[in-house]
C-alpha atoms as a PDB file:
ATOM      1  CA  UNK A   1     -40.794  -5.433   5.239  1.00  0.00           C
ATOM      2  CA  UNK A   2     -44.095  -5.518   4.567  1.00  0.00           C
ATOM      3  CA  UNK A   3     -45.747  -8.152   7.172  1.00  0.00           C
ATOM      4  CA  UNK A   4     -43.601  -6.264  10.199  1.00  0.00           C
ATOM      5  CA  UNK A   5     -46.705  -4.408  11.229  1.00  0.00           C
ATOM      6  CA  UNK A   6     -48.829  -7.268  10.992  1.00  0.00           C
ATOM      7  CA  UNK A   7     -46.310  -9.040  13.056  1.00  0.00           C
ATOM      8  CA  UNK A   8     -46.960  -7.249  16.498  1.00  0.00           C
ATOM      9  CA  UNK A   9     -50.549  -5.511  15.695  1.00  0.00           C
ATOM     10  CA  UNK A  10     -52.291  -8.659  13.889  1.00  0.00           C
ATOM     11  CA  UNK A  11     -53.925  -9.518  11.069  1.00  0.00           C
ATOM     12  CA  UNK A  12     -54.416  -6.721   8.693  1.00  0.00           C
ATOM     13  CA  UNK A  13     -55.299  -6.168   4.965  1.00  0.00           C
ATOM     14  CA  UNK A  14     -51.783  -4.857   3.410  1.00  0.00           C
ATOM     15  CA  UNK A  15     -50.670  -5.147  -0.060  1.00  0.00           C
ATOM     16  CA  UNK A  16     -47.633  -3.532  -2.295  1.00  0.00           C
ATOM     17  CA  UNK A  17     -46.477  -2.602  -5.445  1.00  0.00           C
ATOM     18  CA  UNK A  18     -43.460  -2.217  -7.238  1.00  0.00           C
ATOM     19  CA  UNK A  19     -42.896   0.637  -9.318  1.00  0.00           C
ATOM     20  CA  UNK A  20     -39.648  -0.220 -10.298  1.00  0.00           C
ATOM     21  CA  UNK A  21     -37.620  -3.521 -10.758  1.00  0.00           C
ATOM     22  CA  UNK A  22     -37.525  -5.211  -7.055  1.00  0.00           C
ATOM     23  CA  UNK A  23     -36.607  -8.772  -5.617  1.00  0.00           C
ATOM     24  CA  UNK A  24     -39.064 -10.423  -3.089  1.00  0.00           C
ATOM     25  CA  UNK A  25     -37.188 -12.676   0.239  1.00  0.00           C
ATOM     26  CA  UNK A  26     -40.109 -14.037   2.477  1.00  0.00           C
ATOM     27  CA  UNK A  27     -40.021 -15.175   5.690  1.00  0.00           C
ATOM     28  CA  UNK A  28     -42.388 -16.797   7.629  1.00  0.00           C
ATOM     29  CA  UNK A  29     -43.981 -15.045  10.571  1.00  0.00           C
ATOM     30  CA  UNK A  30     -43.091 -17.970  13.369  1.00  0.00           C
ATOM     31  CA  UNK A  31     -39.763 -17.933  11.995  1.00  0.00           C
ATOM     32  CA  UNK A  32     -39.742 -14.074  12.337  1.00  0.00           C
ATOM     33  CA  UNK A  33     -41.133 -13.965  15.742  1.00  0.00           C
ATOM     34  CA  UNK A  34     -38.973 -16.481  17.178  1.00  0.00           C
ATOM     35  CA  UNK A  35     -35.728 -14.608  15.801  1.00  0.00           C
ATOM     36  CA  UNK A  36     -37.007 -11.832  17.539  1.00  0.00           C
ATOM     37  CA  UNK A  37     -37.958 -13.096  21.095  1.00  0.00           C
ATOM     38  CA  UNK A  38     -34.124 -14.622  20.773  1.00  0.00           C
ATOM     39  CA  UNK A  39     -31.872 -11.937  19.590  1.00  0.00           C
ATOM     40  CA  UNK A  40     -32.694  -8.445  20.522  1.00  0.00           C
ATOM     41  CA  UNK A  41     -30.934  -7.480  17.095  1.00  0.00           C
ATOM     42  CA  UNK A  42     -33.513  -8.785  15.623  1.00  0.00           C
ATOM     43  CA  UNK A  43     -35.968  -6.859  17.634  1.00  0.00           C
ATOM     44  CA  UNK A  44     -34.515  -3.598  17.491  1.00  0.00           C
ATOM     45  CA  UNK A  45     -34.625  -3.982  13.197  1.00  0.00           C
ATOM     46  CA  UNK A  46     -38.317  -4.449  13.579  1.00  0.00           C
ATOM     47  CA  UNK A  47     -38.357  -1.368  15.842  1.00  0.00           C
ATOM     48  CA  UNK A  48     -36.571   0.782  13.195  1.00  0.00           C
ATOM     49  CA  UNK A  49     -38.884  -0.551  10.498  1.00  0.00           C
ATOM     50  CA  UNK A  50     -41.835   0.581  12.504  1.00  0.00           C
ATOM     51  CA  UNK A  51     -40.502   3.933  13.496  1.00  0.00           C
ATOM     52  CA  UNK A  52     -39.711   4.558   9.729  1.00  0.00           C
ATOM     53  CA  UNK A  53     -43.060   3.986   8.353  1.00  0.00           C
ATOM     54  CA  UNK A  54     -44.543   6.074  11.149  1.00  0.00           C
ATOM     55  CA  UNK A  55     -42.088   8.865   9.836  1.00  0.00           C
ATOM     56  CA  UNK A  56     -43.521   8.138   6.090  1.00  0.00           C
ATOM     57  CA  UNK A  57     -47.080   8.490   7.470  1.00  0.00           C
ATOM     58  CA  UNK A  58     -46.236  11.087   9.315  1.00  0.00           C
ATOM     59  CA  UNK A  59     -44.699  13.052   6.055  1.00  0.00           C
ATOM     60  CA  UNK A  60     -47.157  11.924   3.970  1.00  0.00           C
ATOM     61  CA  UNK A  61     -49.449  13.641   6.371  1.00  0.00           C
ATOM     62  CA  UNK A  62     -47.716  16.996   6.586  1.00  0.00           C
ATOM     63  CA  UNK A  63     -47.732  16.644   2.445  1.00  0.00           C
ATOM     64  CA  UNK A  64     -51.713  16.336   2.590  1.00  0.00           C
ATOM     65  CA  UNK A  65     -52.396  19.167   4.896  1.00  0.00           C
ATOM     66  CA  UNK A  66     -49.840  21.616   4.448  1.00  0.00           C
ATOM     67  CA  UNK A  67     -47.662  20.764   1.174  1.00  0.00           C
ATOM     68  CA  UNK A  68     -47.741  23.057  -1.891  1.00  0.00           C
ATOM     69  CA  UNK A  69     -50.386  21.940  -4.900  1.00  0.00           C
ATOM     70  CA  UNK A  70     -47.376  21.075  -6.403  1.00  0.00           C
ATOM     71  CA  UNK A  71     -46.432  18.196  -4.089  1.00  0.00           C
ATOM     72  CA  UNK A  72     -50.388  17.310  -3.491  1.00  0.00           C
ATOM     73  CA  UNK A  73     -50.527  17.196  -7.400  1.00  0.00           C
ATOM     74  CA  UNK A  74     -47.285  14.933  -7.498  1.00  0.00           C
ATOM     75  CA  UNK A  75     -48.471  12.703  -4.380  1.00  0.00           C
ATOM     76  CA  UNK A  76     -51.758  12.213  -5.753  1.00  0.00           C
ATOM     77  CA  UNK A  77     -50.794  11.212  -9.327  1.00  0.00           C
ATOM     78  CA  UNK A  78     -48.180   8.528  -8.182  1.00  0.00           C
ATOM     79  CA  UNK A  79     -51.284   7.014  -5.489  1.00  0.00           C
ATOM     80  CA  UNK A  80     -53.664   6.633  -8.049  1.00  0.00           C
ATOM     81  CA  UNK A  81     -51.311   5.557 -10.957  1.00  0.00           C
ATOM     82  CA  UNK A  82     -50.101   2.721  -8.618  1.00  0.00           C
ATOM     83  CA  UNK A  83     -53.109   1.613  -7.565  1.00  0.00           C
ATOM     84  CA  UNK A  84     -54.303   1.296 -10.973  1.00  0.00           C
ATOM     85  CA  UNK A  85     -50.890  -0.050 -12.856  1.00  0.00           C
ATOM     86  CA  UNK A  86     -51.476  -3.693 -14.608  1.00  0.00           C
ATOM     87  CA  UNK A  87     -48.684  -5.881 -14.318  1.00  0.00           C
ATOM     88  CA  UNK A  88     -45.341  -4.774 -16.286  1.00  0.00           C
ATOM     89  CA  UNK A  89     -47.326  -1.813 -17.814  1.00  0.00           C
ATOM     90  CA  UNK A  90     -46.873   1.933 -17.656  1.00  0.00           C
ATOM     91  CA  UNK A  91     -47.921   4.031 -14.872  1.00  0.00           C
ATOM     92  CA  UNK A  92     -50.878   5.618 -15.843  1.00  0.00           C
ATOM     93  CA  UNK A  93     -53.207   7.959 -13.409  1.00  0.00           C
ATOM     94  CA  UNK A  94     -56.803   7.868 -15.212  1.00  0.00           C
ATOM     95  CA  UNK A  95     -57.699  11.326 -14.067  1.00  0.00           C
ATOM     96  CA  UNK A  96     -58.855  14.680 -15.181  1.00  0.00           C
ATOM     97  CA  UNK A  97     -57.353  18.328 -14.122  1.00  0.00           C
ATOM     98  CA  UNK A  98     -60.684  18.832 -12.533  1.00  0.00           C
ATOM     99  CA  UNK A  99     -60.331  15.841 -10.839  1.00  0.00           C
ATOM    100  CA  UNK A 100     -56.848  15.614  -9.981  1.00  0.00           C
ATOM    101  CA  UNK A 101     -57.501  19.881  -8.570  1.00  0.00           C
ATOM    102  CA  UNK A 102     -60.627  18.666  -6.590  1.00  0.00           C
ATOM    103  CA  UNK A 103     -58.511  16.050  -4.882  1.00  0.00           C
ATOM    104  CA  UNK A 104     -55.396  18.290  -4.526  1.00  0.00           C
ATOM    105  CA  UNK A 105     -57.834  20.968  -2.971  1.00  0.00           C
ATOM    106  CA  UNK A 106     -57.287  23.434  -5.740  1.00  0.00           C
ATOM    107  CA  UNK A 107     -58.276  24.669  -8.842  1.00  0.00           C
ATOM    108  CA  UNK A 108     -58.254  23.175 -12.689  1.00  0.00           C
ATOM    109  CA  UNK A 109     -55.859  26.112 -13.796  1.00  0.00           C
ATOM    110  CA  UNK A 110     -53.612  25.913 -11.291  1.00  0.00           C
ATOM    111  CA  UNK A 111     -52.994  22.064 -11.132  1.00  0.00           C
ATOM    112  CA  UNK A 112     -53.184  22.501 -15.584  1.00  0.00           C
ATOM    113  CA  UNK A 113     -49.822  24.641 -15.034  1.00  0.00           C
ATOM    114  CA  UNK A 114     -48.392  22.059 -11.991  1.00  0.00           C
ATOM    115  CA  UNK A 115     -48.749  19.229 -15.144  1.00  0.00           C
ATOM    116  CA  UNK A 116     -47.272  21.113 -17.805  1.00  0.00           C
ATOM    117  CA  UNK A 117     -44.193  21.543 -15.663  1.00  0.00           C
ATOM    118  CA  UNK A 118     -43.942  18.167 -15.102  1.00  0.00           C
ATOM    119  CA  UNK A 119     -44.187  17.933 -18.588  1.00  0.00           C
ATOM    120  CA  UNK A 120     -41.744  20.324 -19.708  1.00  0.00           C
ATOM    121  CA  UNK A 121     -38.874  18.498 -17.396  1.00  0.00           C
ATOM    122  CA  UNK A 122     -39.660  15.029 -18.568  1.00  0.00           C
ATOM    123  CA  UNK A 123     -41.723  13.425 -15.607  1.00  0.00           C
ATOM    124  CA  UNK A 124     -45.054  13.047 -17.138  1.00  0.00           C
ATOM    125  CA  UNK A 125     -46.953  12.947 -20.398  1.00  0.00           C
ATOM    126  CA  UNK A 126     -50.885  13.977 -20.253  1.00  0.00           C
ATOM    127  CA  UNK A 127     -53.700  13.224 -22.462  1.00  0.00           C
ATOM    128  CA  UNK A 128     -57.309  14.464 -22.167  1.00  0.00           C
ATOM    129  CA  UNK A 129     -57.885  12.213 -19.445  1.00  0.00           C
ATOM    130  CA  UNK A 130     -54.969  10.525 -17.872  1.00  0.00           C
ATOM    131  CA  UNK A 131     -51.185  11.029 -16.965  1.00  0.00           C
ATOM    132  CA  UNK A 132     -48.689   8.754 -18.083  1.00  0.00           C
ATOM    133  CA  UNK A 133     -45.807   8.886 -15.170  1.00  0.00           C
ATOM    134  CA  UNK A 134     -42.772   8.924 -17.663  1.00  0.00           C
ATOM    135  CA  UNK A 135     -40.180   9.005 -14.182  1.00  0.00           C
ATOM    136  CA  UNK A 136     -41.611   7.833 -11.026  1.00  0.00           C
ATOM    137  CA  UNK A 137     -38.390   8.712  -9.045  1.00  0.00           C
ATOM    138  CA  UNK A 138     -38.811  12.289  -9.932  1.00  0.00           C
ATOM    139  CA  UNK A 139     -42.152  12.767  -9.620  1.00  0.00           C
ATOM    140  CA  UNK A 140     -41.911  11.003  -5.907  1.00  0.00           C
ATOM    141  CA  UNK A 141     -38.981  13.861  -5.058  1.00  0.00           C
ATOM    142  CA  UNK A 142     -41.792  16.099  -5.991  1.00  0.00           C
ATOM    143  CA  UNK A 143     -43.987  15.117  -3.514  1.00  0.00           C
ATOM    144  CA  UNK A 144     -41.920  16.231  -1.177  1.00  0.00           C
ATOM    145  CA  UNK A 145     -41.867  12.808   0.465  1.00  0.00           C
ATOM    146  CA  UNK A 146     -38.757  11.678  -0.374  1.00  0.00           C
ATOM    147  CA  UNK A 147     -36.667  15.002   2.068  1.00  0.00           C
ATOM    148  CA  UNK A 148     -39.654  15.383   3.844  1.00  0.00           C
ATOM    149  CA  UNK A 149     -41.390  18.944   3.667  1.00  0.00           C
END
């Protein structure tokens, strides 16, 4: 569902990435369009697509400003490992704690204990410098995005 915005606001630059296994059906915008100026069920599917990803904006929002460390930490490592994952590789966040606390609006010790219990329940292994996301799935329930706040 990734063209539906571009579909009634315009061109836009929009892009996506798997994190886990997932199977791509394209359809044409004209096609799209027409289907939906015909059958109003149509329509009302794009409507419900829209009004969810204003709901995930709208949580990932409420995550930013008001979630714990904990789900900043969590949010933030999944953003950056995704936007830096190769093709069929691991997800890997190349970040520091100092880094990764500056972004979270925190400090190094606290987001240092956030890691090592993600550590200690499986989700991620660290290095000096990066985190390797060992369960996406759990580390996006961490966020808090997934049940919202």
């Amino acid at each position: 569902m990734l063209g539906i915005a571009v579909l009634v606001g315009g061109p836009a630059s929009t892009s996506v990435q798997a994190v886990e296994p997932s199977s791509l059906f394209r359809i044409s915008a004209r096609t799209l369009t027409a289907a939906a100026r015909r059958d109003p069920r149509v329509s009302w599917a794009i409507a419900e697509e829209l009004n969810r990803r204003l709901y995930d904006t709208l949580e990932q929002t409420a995550v930013n400003a008001f979630g714990s460390v904990r789900q900043r930490v969590a949010a933030h490592l999944l953003d950056l490992a995704s936007a830096q994952q190769h093709p069929r590789a691991r997800l890997v966040a190349r970040v520091s704690q100092q880094e990764l606390a500056d972004a979270a609006g925190s400090v190094r010790e606290v987001v240092a204990r956030v890691l090592r219990d993600f550590r200690v329940a499986g989700i991620v292994a660290t290095a000096a410098d990066s985190v390797v996301i060992l369960d996406a799935a759990r580390l996006y329930a961490e966020s808090g995005s997934a049940a919202g706040l």
